[in-house]
Protein backbone atom coordinates (compact mmCIF):
# COMPACT_ATOMS: atom_id res chain seq x y z
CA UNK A 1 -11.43 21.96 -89.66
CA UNK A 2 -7.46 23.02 -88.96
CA UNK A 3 -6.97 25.70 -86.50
CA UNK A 4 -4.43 28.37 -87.41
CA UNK A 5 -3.51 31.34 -84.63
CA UNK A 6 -2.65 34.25 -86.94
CA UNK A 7 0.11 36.49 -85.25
CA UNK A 8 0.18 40.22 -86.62
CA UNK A 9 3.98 41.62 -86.27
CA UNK A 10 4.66 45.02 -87.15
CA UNK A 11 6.82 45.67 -90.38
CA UNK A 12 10.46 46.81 -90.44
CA UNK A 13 13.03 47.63 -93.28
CA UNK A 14 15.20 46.82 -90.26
CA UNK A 15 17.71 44.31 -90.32
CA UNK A 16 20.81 42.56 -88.63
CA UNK A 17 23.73 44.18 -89.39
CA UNK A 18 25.70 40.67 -88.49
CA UNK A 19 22.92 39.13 -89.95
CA UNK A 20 23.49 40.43 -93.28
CA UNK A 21 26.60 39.52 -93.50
CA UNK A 22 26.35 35.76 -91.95
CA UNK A 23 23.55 34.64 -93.90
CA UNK A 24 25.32 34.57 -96.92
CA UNK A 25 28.12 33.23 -95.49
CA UNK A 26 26.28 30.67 -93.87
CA UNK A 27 24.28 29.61 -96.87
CA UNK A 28 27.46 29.65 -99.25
CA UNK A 29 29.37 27.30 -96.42
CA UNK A 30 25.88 25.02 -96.65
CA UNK A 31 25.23 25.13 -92.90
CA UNK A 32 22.31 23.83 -91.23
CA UNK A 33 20.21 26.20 -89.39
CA UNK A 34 19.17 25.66 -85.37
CA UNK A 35 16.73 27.04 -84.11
CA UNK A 36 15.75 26.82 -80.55
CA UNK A 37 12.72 27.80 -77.39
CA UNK A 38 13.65 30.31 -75.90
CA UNK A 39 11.12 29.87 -73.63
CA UNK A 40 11.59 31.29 -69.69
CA UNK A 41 11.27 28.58 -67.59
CA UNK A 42 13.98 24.84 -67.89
CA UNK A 43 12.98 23.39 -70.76
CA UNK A 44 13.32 26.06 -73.11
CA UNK A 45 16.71 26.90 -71.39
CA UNK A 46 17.78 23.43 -71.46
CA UNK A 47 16.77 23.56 -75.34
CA UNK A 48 18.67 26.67 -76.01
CA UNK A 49 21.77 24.94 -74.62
CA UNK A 50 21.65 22.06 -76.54
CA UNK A 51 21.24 23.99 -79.56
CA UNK A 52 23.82 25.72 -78.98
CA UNK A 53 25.91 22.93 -78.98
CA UNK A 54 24.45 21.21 -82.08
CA UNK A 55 25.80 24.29 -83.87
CA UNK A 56 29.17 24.34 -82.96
CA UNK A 57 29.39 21.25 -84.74
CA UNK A 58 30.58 21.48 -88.39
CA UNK A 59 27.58 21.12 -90.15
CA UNK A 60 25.15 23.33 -88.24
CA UNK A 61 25.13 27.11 -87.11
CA UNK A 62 23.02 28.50 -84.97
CA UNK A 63 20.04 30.60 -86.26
CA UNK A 64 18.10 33.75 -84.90
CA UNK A 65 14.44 32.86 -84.58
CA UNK A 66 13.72 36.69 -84.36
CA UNK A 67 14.69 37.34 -87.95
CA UNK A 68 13.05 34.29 -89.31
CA UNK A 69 9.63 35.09 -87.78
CA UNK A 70 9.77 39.27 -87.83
CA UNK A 71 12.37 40.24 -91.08
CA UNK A 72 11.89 37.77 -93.65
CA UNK A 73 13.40 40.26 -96.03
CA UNK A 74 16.49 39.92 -94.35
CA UNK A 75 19.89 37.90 -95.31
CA UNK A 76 19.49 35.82 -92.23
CA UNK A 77 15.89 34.60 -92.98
CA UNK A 78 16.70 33.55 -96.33
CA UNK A 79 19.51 31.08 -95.17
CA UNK A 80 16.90 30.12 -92.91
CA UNK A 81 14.22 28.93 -95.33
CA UNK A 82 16.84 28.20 -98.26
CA UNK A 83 18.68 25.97 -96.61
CA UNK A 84 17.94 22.13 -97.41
CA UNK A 85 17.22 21.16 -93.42
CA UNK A 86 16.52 23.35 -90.74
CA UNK A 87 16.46 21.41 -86.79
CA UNK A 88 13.78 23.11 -84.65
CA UNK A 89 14.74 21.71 -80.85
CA UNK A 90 11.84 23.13 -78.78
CA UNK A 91 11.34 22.80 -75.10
CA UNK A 92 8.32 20.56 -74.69
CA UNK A 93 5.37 19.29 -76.16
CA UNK A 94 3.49 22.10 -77.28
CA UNK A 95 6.59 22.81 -80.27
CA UNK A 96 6.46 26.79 -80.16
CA UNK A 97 8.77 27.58 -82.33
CA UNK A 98 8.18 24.19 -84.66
CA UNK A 99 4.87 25.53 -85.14
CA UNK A 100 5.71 28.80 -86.50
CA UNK A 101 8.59 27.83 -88.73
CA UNK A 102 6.23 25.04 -90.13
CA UNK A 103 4.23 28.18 -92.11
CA UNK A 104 7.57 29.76 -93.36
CA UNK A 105 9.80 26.81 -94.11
CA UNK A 106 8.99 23.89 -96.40
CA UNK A 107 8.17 21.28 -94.12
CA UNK A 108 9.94 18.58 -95.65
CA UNK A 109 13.08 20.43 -94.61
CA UNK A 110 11.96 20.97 -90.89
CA UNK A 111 13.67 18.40 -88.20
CA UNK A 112 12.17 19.20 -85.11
CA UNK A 113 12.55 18.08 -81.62
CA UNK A 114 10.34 17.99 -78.31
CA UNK A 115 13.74 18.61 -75.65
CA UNK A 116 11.54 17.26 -72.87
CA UNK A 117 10.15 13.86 -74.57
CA UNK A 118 14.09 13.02 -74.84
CA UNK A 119 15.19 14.36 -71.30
CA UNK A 120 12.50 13.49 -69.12
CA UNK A 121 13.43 15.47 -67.00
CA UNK A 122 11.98 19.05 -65.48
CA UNK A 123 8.63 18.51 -66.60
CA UNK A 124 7.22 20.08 -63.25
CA UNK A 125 9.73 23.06 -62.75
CA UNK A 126 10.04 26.25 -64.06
CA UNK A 127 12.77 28.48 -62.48
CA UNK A 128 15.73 28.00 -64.39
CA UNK A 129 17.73 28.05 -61.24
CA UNK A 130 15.94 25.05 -59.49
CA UNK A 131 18.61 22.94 -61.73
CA UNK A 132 21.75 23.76 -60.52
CA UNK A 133 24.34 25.55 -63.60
CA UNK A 134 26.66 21.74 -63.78
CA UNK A 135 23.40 19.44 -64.22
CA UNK A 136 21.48 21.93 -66.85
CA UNK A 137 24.59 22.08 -68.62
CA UNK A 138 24.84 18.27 -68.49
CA UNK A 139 21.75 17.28 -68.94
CA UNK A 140 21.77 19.79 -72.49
CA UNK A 141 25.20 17.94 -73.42
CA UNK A 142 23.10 14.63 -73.09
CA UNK A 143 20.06 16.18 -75.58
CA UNK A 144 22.62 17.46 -77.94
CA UNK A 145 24.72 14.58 -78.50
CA UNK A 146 21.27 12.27 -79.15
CA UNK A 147 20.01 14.86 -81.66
CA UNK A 148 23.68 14.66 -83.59
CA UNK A 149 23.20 10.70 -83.36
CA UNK A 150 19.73 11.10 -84.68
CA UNK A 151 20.48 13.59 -87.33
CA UNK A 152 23.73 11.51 -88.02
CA UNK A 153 21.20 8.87 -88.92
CA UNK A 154 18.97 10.90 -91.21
CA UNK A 155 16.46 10.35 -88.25
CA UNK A 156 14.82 12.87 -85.99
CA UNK A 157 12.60 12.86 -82.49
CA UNK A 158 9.18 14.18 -82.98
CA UNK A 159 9.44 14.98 -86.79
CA UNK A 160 5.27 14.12 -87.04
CA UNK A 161 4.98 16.09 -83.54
CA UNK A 162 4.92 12.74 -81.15
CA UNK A 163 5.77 14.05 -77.93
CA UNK A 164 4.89 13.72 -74.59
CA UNK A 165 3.61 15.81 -71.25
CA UNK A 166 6.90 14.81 -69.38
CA UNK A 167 5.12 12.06 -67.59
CA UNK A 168 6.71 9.69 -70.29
CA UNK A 169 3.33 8.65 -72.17
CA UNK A 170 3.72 9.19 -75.72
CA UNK A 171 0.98 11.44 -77.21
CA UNK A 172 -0.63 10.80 -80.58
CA UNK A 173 0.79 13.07 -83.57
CA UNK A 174 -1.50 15.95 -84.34
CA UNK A 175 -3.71 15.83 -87.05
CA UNK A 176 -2.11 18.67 -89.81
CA UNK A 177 -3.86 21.38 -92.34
CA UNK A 178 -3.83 20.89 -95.04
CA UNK A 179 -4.11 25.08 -95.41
């Protein structure tokens, strides 16, 4: 039996005004969407930095998981799932964000990344501001450059969801529906 949370979101004709005129840019210029936690506590702000540097490399832009998820009508959204690999770098183990896009983007295309099972680090904090600004930034400089390496490679970290609690024990992948 596959467990699926179903996640009602109210309907716009709403979109991006920047959006609109990005994602076709974006998609023309054949850049790689990143998508990243947002999450409130260091993980998902140490994952938001990093993908934020992935995309200011050549190759990669940087994505808006809002429009994805709530305006799939939108310009945006389209680049999103059209594009031919989308990285997903999410915070920790439980892949937020990886989860979701995994019902709206062809899974085949989906790179994503548990932040934490790379790091190691911060797996019992949560204030952003118990890492001090220098060491999140490094330590997000550090994630970024091994996901480039990795994606370099045609390789990525936790593409079958391997990840880990922080303590460093790998966890076995999850079992997928087939649904």
């Amino acid at each position: 039996m596959c467990n699926v949370l179903k996640l009602k979101i109210t309907k716009t004709d709403k979109v991006c005004g920047i959006g609109e005129h990005a994602g076709p840019k974006l998609q023309n210029e054949g850049k790689i969407p990143v998508l990243s936690c947002e999450g409130g506590c260091i993980k998902g702000e140490i994952a938001r930095l990093a993908a934020n540097m992935v995309a200011k490399e050549d190759r990669y832009a940087r994505a808006c998981h809002g429009a994805l998820f709530s305006t799939p009508h939108s310009a945006i959204a389209e680049w999103i799932r059209e594009a031919d690999q989308v990285v997903v770098i999410d915070g920790c183990f439980l892949h937020c964000h990886g989860r979701i896009a995994e019902h709206i983007i062809d899974r085949d295309k989906l790179v994503t990344v548990d932040a934490l099972s790379v790091h190691k680090k911060y797996a019992n904090l949560m204030d952003v501001d118990d890492v001090p600004a220098a060491e999140r930034q490094q330590t997000a400089r550090e994630l970024a450059e091994k996901v480039l390496a990795h994606l370099d490679e045609n390789r990525s970290y936790a593409l079958e969801r391997h990840g880990s609690c922080g303590c460093g024990k790998e966890l076995p992948a999850q079992t997928k529906c087939a649904a």
